[in-house]
N, C-alpha and C. Protein backbone atom coordinates (compact mmCIF):
# COMPACT_ATOMS: atom_id res chain seq x y z
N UNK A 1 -7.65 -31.23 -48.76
CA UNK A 1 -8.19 -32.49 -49.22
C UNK A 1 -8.38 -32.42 -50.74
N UNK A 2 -7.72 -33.47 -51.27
CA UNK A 2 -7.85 -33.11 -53.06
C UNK A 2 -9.87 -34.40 -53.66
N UNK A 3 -9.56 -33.83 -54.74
CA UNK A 3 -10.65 -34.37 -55.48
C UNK A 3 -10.83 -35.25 -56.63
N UNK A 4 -11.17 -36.33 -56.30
CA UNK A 4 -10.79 -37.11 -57.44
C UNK A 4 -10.59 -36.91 -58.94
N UNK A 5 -10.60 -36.96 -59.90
CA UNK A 5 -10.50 -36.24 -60.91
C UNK A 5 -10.54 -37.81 -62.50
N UNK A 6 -11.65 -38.30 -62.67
CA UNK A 6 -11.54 -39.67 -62.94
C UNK A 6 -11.82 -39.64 -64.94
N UNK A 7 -10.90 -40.45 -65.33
CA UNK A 7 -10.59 -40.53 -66.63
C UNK A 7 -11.52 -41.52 -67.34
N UNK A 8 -11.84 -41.69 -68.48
CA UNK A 8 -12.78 -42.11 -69.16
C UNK A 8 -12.89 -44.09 -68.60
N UNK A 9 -12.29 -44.25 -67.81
CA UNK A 9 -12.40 -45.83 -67.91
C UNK A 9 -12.60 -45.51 -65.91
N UNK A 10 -13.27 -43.94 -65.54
CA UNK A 10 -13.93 -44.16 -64.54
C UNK A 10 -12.38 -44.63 -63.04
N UNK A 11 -11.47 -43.65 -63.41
CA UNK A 11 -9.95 -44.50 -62.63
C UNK A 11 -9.81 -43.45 -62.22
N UNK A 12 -9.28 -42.86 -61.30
CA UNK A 12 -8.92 -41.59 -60.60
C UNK A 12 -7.47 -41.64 -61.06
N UNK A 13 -7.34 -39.94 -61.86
CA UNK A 13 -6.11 -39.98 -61.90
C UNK A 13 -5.10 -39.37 -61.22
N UNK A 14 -5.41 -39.26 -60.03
CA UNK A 14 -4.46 -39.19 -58.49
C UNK A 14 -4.27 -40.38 -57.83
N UNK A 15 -5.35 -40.79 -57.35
CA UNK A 15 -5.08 -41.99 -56.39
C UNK A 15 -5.76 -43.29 -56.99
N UNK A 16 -5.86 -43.13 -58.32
CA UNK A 16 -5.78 -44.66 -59.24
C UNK A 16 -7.11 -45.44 -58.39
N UNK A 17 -7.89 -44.76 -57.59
CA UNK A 17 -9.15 -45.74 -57.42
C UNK A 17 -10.42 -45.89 -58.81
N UNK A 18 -10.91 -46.94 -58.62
CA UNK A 18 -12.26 -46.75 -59.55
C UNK A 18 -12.91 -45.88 -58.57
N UNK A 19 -14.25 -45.95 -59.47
CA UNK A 19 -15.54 -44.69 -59.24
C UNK A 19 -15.74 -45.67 -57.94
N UNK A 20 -16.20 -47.28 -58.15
CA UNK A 20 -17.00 -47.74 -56.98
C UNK A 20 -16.12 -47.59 -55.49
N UNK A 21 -14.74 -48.10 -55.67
CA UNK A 21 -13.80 -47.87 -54.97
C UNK A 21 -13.87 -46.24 -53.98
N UNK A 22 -13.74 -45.57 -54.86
CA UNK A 22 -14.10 -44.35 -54.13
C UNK A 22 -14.95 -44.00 -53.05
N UNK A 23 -16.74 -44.69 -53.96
CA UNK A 23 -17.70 -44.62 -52.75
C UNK A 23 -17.59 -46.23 -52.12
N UNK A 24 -16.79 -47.04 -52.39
CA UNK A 24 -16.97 -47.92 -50.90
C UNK A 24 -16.00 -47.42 -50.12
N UNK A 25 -14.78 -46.62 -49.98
CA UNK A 25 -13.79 -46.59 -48.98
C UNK A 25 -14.44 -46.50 -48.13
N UNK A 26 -15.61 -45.40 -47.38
CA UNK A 26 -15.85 -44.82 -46.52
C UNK A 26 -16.75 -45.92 -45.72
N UNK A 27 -17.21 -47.30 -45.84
CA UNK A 27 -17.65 -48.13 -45.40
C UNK A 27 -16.67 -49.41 -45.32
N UNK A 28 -15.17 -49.41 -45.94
CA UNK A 28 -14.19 -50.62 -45.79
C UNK A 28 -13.50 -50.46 -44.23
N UNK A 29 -13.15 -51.87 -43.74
CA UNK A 29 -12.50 -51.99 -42.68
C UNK A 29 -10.84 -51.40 -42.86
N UNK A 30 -9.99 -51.29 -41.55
CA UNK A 30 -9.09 -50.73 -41.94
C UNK A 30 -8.02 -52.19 -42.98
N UNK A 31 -8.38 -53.55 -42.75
CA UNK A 31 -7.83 -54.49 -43.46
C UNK A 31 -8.11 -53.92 -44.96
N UNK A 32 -8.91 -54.10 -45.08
CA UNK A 32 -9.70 -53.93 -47.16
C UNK A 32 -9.60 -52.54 -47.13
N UNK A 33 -8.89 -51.57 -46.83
CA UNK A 33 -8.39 -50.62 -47.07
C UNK A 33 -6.98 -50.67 -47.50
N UNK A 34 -6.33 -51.39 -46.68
CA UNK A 34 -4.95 -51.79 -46.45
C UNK A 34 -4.79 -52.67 -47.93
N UNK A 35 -5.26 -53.35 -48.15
CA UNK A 35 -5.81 -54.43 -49.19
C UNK A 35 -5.70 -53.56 -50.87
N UNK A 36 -6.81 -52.68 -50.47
CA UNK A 36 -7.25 -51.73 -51.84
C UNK A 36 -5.80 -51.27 -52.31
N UNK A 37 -5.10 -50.22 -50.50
CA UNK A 37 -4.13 -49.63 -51.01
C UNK A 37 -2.64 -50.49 -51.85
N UNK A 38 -2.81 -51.63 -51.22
CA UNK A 38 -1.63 -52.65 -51.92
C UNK A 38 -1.94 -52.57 -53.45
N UNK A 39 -3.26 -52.60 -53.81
CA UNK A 39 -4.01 -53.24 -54.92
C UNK A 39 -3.35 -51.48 -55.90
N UNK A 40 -3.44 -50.68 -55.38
CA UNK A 40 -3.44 -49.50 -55.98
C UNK A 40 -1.89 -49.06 -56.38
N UNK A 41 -0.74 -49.52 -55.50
CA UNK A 41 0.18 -49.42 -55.60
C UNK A 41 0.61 -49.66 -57.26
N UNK A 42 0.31 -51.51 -57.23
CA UNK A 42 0.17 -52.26 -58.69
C UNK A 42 -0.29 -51.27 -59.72
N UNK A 43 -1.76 -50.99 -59.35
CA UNK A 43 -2.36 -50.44 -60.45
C UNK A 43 -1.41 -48.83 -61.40
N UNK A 44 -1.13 -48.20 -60.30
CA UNK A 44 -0.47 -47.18 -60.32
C UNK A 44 0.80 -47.38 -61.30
N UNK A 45 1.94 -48.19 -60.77
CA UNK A 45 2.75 -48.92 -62.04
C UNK A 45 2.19 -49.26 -62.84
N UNK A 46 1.22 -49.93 -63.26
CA UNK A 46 0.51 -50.47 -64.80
C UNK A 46 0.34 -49.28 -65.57
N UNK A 47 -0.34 -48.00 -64.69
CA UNK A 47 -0.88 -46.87 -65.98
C UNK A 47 0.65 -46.23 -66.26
N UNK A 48 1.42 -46.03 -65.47
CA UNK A 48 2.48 -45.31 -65.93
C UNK A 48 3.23 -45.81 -67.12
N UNK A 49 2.60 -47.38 -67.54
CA UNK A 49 3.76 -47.82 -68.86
C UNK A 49 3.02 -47.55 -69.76
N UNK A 50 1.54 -46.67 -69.58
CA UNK A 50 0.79 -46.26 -71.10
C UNK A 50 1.13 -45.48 -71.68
């Protein structure tokens, strides 16, 4: 199991969640999980053009 590892704007730089993101997964349904992960996909392409 890896560990988040989160960069100054609080973004995980493995799995591109925010800090809050992180501690809500463990209370989201499997929809708004499904949701986040779409959301993360995006996000994931955005940091790679920095």
């Amino acid at each position: 199991m890896a560990n988040c590892c989160l960069d100054e704007a609080d973004i995980c730089l493995g799995c591109h969640r925010s800090y809050d993101e992180i501690l809500a997964w463990h209370t989201m349904n499997d929809a708004e999980k499904q949701a986040l992960v779409d959301r993360l996909k995006i996000r994931a392409q955005q940091r790679k053009s920095y």
